[in-house]
PDB file of N, CA and C in Angstrom:
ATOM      1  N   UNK A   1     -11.828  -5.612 -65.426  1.00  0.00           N
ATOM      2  CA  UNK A   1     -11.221  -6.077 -64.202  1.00  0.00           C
ATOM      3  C   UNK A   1     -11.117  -7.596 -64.279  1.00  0.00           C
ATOM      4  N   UNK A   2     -10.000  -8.047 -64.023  1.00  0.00           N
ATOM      5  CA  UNK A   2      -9.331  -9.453 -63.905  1.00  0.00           C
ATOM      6  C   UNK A   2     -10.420 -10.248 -62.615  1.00  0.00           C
ATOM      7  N   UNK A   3     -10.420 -11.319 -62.414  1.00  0.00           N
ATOM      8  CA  UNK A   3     -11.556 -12.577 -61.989  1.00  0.00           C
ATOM      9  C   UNK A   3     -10.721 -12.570 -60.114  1.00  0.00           C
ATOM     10  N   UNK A   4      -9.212 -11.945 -60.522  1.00  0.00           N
ATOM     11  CA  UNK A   4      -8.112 -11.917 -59.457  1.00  0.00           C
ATOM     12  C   UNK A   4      -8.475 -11.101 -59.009  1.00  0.00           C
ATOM     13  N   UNK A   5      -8.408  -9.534 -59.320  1.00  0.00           N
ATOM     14  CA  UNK A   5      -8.526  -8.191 -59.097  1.00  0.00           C
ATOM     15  C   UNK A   5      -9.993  -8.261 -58.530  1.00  0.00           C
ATOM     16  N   UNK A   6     -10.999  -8.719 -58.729  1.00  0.00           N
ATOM     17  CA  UNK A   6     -12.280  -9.150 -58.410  1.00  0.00           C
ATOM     18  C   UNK A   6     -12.459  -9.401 -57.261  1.00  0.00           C
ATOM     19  N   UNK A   7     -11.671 -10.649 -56.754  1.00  0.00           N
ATOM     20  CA  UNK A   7     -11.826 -11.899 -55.984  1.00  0.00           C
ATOM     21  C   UNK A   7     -11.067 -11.269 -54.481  1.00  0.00           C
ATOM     22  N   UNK A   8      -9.955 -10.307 -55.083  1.00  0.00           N
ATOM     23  CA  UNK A   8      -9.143  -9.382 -54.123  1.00  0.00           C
ATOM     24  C   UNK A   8     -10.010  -8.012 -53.735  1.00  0.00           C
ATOM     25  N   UNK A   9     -10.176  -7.871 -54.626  1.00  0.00           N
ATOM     26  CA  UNK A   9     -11.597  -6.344 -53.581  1.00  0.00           C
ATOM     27  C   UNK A   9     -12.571  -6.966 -52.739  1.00  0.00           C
ATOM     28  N   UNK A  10     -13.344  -8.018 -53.552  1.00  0.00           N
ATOM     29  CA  UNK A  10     -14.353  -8.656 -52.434  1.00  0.00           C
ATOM     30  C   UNK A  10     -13.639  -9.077 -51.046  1.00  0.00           C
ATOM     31  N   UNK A  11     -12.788  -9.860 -51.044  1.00  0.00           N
ATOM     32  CA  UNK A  11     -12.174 -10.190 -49.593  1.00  0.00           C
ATOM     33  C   UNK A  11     -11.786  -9.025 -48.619  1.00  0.00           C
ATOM     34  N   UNK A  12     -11.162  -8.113 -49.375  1.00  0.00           N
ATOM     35  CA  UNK A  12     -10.812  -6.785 -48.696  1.00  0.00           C
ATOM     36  C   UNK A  12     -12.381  -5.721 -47.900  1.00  0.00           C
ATOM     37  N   UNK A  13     -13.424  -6.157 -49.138  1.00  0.00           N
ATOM     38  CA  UNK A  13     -14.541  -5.277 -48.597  1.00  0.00           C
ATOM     39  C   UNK A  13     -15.602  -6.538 -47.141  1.00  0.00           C
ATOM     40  N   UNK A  14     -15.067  -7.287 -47.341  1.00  0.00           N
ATOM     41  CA  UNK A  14     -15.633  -8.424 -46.224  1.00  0.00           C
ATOM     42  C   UNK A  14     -14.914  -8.027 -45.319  1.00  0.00           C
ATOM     43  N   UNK A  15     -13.470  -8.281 -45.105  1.00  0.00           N
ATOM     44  CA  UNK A  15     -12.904  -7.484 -44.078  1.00  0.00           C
ATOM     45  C   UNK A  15     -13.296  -6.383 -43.386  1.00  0.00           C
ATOM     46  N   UNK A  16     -13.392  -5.325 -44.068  1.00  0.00           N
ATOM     47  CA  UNK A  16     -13.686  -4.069 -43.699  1.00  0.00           C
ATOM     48  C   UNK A  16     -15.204  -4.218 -43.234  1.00  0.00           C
ATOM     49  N   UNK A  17     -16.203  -5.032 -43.612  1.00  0.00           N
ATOM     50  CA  UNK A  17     -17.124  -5.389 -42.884  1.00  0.00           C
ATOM     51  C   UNK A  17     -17.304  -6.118 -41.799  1.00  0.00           C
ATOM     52  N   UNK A  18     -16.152  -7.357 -41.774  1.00  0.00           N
ATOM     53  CA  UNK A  18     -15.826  -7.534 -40.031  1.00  0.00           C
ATOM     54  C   UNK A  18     -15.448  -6.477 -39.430  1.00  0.00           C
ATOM     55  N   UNK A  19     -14.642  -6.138 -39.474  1.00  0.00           N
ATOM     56  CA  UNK A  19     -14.230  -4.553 -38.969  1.00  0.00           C
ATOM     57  C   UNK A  19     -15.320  -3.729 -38.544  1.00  0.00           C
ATOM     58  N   UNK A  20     -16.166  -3.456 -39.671  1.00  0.00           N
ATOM     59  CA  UNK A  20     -16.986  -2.486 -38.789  1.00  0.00           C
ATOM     60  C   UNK A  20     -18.125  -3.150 -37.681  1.00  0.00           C
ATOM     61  N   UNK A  21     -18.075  -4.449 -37.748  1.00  0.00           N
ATOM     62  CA  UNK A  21     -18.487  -4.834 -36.912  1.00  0.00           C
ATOM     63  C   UNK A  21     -18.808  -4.780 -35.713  1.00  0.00           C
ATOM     64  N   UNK A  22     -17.461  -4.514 -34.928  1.00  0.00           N
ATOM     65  CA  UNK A  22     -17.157  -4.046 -33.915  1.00  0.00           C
ATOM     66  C   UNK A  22     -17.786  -2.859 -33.279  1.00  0.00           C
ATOM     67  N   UNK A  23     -18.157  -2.306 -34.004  1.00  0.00           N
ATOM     68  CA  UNK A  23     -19.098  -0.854 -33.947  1.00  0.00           C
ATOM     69  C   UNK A  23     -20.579  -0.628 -33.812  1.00  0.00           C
ATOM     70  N   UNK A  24     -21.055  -0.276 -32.796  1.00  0.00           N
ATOM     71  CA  UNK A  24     -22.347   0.065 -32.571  1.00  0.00           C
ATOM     72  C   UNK A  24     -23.260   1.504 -33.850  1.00  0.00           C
ATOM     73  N   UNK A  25     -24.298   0.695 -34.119  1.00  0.00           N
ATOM     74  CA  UNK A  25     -24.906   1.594 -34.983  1.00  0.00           C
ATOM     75  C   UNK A  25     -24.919   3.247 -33.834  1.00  0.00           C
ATOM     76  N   UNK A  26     -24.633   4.080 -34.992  1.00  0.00           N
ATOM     77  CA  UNK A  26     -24.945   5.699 -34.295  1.00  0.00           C
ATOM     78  C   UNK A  26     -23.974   6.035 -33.292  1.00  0.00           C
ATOM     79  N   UNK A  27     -23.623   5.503 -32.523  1.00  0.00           N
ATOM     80  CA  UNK A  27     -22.778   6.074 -31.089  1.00  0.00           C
ATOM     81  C   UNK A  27     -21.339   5.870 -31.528  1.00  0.00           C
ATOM     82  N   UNK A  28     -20.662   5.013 -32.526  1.00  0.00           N
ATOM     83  CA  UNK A  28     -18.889   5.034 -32.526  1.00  0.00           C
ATOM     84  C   UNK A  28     -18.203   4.363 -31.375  1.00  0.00           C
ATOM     85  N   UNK A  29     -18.919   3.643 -30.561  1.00  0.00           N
ATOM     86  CA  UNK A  29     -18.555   3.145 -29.125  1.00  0.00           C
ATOM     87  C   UNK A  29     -18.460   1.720 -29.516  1.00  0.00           C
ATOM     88  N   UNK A  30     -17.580   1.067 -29.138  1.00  0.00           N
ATOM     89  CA  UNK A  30     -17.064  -0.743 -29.578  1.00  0.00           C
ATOM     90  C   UNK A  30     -18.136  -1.309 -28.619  1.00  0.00           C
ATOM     91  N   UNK A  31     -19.059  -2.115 -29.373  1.00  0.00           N
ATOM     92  CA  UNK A  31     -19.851  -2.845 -28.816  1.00  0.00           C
ATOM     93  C   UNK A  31     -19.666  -4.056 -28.726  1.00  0.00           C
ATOM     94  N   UNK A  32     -20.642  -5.267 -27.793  1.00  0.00           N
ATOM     95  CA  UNK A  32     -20.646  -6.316 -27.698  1.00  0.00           C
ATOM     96  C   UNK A  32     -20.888  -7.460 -29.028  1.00  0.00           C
ATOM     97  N   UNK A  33     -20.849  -6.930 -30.672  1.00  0.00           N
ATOM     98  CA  UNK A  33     -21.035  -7.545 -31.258  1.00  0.00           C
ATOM     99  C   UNK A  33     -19.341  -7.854 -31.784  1.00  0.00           C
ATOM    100  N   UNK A  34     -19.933  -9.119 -31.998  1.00  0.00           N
ATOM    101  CA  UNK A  34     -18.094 -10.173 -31.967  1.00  0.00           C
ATOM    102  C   UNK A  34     -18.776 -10.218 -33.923  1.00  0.00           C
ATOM    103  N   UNK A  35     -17.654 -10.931 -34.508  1.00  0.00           N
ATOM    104  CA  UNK A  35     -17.698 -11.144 -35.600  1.00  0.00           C
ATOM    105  C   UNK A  35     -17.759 -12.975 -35.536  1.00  0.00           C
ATOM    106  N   UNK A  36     -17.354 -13.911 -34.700  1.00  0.00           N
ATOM    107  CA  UNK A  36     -17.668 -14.811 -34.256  1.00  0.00           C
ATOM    108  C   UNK A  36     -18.434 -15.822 -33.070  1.00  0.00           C
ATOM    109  N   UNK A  37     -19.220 -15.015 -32.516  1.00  0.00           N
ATOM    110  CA  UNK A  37     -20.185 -14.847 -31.151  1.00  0.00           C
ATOM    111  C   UNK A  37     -20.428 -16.397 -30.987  1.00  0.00           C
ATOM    112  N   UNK A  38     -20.429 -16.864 -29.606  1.00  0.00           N
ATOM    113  CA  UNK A  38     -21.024 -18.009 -29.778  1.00  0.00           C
ATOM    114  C   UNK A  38     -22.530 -18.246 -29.570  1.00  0.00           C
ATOM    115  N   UNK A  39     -22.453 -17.153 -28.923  1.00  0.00           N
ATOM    116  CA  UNK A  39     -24.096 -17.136 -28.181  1.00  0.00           C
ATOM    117  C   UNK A  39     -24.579 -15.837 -28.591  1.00  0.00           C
ATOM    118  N   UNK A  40     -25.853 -15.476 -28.514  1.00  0.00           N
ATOM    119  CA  UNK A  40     -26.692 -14.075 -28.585  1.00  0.00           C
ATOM    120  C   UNK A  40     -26.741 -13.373 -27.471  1.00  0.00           C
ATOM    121  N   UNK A  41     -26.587 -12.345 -27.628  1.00  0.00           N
ATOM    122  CA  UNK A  41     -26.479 -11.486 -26.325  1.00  0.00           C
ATOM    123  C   UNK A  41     -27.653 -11.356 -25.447  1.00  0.00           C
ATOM    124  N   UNK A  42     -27.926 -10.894 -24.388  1.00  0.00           N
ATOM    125  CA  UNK A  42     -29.078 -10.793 -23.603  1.00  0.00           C
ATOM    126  C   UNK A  42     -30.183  -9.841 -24.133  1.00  0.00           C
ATOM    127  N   UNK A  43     -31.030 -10.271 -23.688  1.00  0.00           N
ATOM    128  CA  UNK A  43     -32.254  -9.276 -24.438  1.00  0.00           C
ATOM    129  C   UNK A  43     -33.583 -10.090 -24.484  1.00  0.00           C
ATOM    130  N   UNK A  44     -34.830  -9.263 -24.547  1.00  0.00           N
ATOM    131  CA  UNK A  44     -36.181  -9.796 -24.692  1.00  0.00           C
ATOM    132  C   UNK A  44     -36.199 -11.346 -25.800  1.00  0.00           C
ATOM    133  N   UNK A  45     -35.550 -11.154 -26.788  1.00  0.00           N
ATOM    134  CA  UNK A  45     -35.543 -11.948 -27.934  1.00  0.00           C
ATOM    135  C   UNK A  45     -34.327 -13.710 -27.640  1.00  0.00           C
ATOM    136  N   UNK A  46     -33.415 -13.262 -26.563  1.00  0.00           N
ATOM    137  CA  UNK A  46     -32.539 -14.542 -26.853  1.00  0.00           C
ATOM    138  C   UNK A  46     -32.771 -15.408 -26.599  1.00  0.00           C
ATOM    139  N   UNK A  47     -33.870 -16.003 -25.688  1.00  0.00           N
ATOM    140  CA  UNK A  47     -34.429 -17.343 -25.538  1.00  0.00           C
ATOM    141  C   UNK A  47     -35.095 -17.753 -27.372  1.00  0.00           C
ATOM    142  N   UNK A  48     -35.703 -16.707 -27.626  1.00  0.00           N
ATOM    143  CA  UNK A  48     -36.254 -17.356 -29.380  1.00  0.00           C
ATOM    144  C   UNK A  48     -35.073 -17.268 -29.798  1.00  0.00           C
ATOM    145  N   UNK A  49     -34.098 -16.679 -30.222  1.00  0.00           N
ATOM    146  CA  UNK A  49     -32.999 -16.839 -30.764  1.00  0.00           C
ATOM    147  C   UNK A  49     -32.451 -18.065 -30.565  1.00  0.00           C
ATOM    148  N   UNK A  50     -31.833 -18.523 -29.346  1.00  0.00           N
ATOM    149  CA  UNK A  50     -31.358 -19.772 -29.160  1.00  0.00           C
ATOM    150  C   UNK A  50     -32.325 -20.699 -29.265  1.00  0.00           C
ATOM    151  N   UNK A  51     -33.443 -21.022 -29.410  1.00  0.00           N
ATOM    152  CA  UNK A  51     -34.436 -21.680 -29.704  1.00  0.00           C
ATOM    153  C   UNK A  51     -34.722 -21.994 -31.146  1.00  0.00           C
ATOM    154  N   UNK A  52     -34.625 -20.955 -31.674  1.00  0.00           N
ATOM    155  CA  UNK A  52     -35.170 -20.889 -33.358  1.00  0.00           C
ATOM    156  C   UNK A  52     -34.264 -21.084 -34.144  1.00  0.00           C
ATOM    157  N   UNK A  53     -32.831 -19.976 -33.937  1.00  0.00           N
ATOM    158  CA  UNK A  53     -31.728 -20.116 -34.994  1.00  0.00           C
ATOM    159  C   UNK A  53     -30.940 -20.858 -35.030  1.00  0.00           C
ATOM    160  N   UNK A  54     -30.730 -21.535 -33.746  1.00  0.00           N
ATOM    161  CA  UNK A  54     -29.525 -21.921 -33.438  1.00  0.00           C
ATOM    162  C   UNK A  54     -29.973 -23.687 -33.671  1.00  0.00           C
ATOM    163  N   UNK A  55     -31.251 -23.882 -34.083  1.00  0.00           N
ATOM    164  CA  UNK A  55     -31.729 -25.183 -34.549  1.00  0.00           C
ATOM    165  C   UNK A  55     -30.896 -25.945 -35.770  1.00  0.00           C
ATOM    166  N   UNK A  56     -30.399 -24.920 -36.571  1.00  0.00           N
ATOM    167  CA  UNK A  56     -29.867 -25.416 -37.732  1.00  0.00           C
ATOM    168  C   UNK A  56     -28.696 -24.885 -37.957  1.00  0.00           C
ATOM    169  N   UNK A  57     -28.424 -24.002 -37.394  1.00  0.00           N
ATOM    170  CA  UNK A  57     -27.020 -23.005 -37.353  1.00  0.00           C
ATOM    171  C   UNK A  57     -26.141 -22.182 -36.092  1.00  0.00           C
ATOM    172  N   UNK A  58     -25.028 -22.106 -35.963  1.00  0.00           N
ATOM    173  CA  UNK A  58     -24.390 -21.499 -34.595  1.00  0.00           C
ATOM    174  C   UNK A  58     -25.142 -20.196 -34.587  1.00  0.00           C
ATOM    175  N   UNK A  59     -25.023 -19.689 -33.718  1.00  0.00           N
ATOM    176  CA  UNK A  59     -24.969 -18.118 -33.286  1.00  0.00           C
ATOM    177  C   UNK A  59     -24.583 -17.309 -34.309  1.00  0.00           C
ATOM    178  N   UNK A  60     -22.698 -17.738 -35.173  1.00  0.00           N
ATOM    179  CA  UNK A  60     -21.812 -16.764 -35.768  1.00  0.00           C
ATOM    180  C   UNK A  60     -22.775 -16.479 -37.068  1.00  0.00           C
ATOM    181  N   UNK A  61     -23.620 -17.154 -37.521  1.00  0.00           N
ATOM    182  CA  UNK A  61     -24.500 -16.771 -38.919  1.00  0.00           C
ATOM    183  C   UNK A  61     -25.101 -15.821 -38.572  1.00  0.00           C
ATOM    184  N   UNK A  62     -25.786 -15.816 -37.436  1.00  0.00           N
ATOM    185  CA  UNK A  62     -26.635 -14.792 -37.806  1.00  0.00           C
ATOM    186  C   UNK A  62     -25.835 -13.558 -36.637  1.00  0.00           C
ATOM    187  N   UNK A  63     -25.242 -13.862 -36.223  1.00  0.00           N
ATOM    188  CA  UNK A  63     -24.644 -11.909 -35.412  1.00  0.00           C
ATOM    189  C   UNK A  63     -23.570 -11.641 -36.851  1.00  0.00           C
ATOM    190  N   UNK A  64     -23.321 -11.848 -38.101  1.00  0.00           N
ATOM    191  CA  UNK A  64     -22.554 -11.514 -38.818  1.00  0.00           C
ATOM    192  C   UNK A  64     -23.224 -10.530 -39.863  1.00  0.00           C
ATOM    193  N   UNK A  65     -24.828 -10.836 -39.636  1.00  0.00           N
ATOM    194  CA  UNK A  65     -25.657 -10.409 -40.419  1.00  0.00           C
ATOM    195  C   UNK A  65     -25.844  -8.879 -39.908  1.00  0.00           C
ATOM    196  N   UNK A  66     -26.022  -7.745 -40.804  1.00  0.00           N
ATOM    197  CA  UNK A  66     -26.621  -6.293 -40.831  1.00  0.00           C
ATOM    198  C   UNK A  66     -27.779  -6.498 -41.525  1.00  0.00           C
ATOM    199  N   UNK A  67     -28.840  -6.866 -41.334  1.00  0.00           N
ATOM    200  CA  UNK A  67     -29.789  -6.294 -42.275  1.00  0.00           C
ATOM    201  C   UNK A  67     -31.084  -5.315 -41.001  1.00  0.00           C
ATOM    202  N   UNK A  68     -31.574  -4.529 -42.086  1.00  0.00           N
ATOM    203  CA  UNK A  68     -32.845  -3.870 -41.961  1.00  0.00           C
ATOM    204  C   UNK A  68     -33.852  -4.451 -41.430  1.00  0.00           C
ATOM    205  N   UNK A  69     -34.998  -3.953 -41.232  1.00  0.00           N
ATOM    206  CA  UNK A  69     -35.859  -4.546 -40.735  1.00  0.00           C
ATOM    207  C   UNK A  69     -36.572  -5.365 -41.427  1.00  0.00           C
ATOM    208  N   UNK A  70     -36.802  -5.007 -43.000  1.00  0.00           N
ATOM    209  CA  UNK A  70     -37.285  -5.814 -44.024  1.00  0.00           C
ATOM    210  C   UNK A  70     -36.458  -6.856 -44.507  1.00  0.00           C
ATOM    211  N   UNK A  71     -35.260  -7.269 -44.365  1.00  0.00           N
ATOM    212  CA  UNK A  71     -34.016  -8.096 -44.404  1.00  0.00           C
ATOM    213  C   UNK A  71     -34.087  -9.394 -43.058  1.00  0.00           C
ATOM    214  N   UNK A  72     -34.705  -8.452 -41.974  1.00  0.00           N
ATOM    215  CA  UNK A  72     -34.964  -9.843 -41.006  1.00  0.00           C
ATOM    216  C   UNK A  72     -36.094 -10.715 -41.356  1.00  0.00           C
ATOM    217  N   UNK A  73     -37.136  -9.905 -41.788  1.00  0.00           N
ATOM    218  CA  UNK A  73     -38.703 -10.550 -42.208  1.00  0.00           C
ATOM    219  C   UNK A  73     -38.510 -11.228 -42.631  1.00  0.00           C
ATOM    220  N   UNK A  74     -37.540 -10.928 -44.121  1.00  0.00           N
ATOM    221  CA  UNK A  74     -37.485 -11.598 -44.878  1.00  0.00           C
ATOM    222  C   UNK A  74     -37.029 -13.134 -44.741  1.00  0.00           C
ATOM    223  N   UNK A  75     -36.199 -13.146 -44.127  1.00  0.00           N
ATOM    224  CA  UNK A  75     -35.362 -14.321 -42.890  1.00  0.00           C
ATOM    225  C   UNK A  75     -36.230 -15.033 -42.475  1.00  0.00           C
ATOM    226  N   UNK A  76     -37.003 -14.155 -41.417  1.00  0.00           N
ATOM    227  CA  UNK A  76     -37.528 -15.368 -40.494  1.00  0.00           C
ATOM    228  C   UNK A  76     -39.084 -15.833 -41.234  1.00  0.00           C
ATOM    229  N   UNK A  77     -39.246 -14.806 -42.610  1.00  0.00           N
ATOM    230  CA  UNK A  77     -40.329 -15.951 -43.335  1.00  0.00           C
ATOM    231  C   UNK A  77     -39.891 -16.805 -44.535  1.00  0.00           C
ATOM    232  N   UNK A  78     -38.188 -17.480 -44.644  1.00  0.00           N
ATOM    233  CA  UNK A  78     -37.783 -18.390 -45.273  1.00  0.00           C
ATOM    234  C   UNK A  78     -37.872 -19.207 -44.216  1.00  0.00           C
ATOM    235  N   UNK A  79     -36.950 -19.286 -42.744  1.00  0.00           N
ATOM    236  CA  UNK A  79     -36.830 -19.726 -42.074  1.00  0.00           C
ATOM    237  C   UNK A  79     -38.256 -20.661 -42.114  1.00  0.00           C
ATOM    238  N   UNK A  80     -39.385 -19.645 -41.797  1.00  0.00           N
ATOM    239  CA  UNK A  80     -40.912 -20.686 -41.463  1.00  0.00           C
ATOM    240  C   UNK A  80     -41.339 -21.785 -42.464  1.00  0.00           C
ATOM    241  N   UNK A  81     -40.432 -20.741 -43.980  1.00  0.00           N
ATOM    242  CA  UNK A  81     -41.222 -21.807 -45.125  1.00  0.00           C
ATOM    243  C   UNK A  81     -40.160 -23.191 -44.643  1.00  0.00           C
ATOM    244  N   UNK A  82     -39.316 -23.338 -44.660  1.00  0.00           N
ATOM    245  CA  UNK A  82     -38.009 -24.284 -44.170  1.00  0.00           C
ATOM    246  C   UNK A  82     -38.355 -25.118 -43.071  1.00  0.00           C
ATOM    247  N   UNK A  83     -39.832 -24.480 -42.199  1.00  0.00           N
ATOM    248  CA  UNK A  83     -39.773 -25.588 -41.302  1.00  0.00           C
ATOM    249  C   UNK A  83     -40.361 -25.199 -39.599  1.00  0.00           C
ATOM    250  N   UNK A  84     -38.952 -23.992 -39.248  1.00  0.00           N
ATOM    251  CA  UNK A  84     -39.264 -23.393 -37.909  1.00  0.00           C
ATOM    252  C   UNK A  84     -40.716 -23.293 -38.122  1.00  0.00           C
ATOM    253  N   UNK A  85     -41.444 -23.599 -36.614  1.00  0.00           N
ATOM    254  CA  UNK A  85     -42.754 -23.031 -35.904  1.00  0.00           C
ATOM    255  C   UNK A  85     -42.642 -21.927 -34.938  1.00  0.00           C
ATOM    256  N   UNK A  86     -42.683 -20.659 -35.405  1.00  0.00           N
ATOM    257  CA  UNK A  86     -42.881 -19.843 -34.333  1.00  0.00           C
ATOM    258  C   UNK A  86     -44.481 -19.591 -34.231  1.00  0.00           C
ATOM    259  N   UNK A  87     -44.905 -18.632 -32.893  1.00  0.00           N
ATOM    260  CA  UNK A  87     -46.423 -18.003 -32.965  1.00  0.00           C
ATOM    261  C   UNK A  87     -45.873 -16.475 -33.556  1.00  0.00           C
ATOM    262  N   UNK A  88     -47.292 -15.865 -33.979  1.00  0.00           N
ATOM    263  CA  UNK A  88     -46.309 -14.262 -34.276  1.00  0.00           C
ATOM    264  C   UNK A  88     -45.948 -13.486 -33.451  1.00  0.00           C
ATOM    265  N   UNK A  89     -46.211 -13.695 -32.559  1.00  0.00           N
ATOM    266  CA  UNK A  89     -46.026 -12.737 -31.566  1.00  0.00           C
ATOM    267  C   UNK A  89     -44.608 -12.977 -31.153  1.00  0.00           C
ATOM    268  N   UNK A  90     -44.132 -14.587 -31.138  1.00  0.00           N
ATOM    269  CA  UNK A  90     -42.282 -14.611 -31.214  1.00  0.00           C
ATOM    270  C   UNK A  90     -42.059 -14.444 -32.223  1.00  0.00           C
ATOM    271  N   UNK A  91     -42.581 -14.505 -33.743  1.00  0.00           N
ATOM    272  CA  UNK A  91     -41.554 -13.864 -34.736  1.00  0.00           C
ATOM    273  C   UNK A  91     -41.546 -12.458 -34.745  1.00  0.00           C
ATOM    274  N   UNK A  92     -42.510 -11.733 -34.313  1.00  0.00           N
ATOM    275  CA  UNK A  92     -42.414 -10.148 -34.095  1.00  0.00           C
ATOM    276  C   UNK A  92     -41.703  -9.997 -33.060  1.00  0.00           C
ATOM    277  N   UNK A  93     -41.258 -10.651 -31.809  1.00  0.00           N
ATOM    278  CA  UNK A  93     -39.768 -10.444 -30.981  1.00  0.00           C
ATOM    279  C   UNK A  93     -38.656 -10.662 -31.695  1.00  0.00           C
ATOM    280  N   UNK A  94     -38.556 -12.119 -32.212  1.00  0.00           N
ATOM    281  CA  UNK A  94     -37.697 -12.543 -32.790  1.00  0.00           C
ATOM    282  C   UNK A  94     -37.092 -11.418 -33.897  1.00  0.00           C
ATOM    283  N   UNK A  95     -37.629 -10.558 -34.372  1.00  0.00           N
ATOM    284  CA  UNK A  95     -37.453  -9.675 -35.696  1.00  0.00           C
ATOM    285  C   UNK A  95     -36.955  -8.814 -34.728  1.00  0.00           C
ATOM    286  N   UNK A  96     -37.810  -8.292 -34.012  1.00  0.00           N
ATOM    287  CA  UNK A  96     -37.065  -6.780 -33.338  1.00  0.00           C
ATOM    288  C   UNK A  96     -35.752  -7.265 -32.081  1.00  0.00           C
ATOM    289  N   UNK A  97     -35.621  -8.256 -31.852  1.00  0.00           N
ATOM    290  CA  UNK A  97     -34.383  -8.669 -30.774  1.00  0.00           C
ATOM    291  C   UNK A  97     -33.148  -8.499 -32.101  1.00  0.00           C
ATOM    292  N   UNK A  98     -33.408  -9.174 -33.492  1.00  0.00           N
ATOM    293  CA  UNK A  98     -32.182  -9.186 -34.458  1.00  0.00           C
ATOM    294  C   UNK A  98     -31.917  -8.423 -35.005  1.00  0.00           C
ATOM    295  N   UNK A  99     -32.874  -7.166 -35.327  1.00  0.00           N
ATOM    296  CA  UNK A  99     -32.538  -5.741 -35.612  1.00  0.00           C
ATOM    297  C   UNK A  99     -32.130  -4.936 -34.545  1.00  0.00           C
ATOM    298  N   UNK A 100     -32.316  -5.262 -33.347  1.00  0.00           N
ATOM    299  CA  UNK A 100     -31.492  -4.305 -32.625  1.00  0.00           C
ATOM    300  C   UNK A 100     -30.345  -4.530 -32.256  1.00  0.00           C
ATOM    301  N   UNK A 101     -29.971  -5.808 -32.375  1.00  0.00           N
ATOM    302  CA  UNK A 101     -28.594  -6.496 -32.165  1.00  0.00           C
ATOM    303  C   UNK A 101     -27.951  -6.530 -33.591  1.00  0.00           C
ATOM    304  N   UNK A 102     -28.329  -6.739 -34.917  1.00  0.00           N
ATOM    305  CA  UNK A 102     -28.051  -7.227 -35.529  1.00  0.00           C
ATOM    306  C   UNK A 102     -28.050  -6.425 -36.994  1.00  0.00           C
ATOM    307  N   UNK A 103     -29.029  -5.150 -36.899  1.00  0.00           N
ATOM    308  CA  UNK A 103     -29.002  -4.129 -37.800  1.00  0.00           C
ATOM    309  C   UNK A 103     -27.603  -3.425 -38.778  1.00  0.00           C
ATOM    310  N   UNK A 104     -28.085  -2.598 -39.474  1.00  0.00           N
ATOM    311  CA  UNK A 104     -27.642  -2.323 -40.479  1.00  0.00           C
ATOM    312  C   UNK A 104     -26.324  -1.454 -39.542  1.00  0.00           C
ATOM    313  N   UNK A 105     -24.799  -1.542 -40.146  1.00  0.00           N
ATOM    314  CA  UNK A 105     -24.092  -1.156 -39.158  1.00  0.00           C
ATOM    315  C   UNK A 105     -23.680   0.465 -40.455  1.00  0.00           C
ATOM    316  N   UNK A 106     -23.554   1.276 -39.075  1.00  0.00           N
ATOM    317  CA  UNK A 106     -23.229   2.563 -39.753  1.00  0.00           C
ATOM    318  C   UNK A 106     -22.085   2.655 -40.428  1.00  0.00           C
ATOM    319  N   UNK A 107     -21.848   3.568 -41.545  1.00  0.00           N
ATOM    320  CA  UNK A 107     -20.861   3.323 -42.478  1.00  0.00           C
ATOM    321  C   UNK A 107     -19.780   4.519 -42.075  1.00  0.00           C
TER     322      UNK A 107
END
C-alpha cells in the first residue's frame, strides 16, 4: 500500500470516528457528545474537569477521546506526572465523570 493510499484510509477512518461520535454508547440515541464541545457536560465530575483539563487544553481534546477505563488512568496519571495536583478522591471522580461521558463508543 502506497504512503497516499495510507494517508487516505486513515482520514476516512477518523471521520467515521467523528461520526460515531455522535452516538451514545449502547442505546443508538444521538447524544450530547459534540466532536468539538467547548465545555464538559454536566455531571458529578465537571467542576474537576474544567479545573484540571482545561488548565492546559480546551474541552475539544478530551470529549474527542473514547477510551476505557484503563485509558483514562492512564491519562490522568501522565497528567499528575506533568504537574496537575489532584487528591484521589478527585482523580477517582475525575476518571469515572470521563468514562461516562467519554468512553469507548459502540461500534
Amino acid at each position: 500500500m502506497s504512503l497516499k493510499h495510507g494517508l487516505l484510509l486513515a482520514a476516512l477512518a477518523a471521520g467515521f470516528g467523528l461520526a460515531g461520535a455522535a452516538r451514545s454508547a449502547g442505546d443508538g440515541k444521538a447524544s450530547r457528545r459534540s466532536a468539538y464541545a467547548n465545555e464538559f457536560p454536566e455531571g458529578e465530575g465537571k467542576p474537576l474537569a474544567d479545573r484540571y483539563c482545561q488548565i492546559c487544553h480546551s474541552a475539544t481534546l478530551a470529549t474527542q477521546q473514547a477510551k476505557d477505563s484503563t485509558g483514562w488512568e492512564k491519562t490522568l496519571v501522565q497528567m499528575e506526572k506533568w504537574g496537575v495536583k489532584m487528591a484521589p478522591a478527585e482523580h477517582d471522580t475525575l476518571r469515572r465523570f470521563l468514562l461516562a461521558h467519554y468512553g469507548p463508543r459502540s461500534r
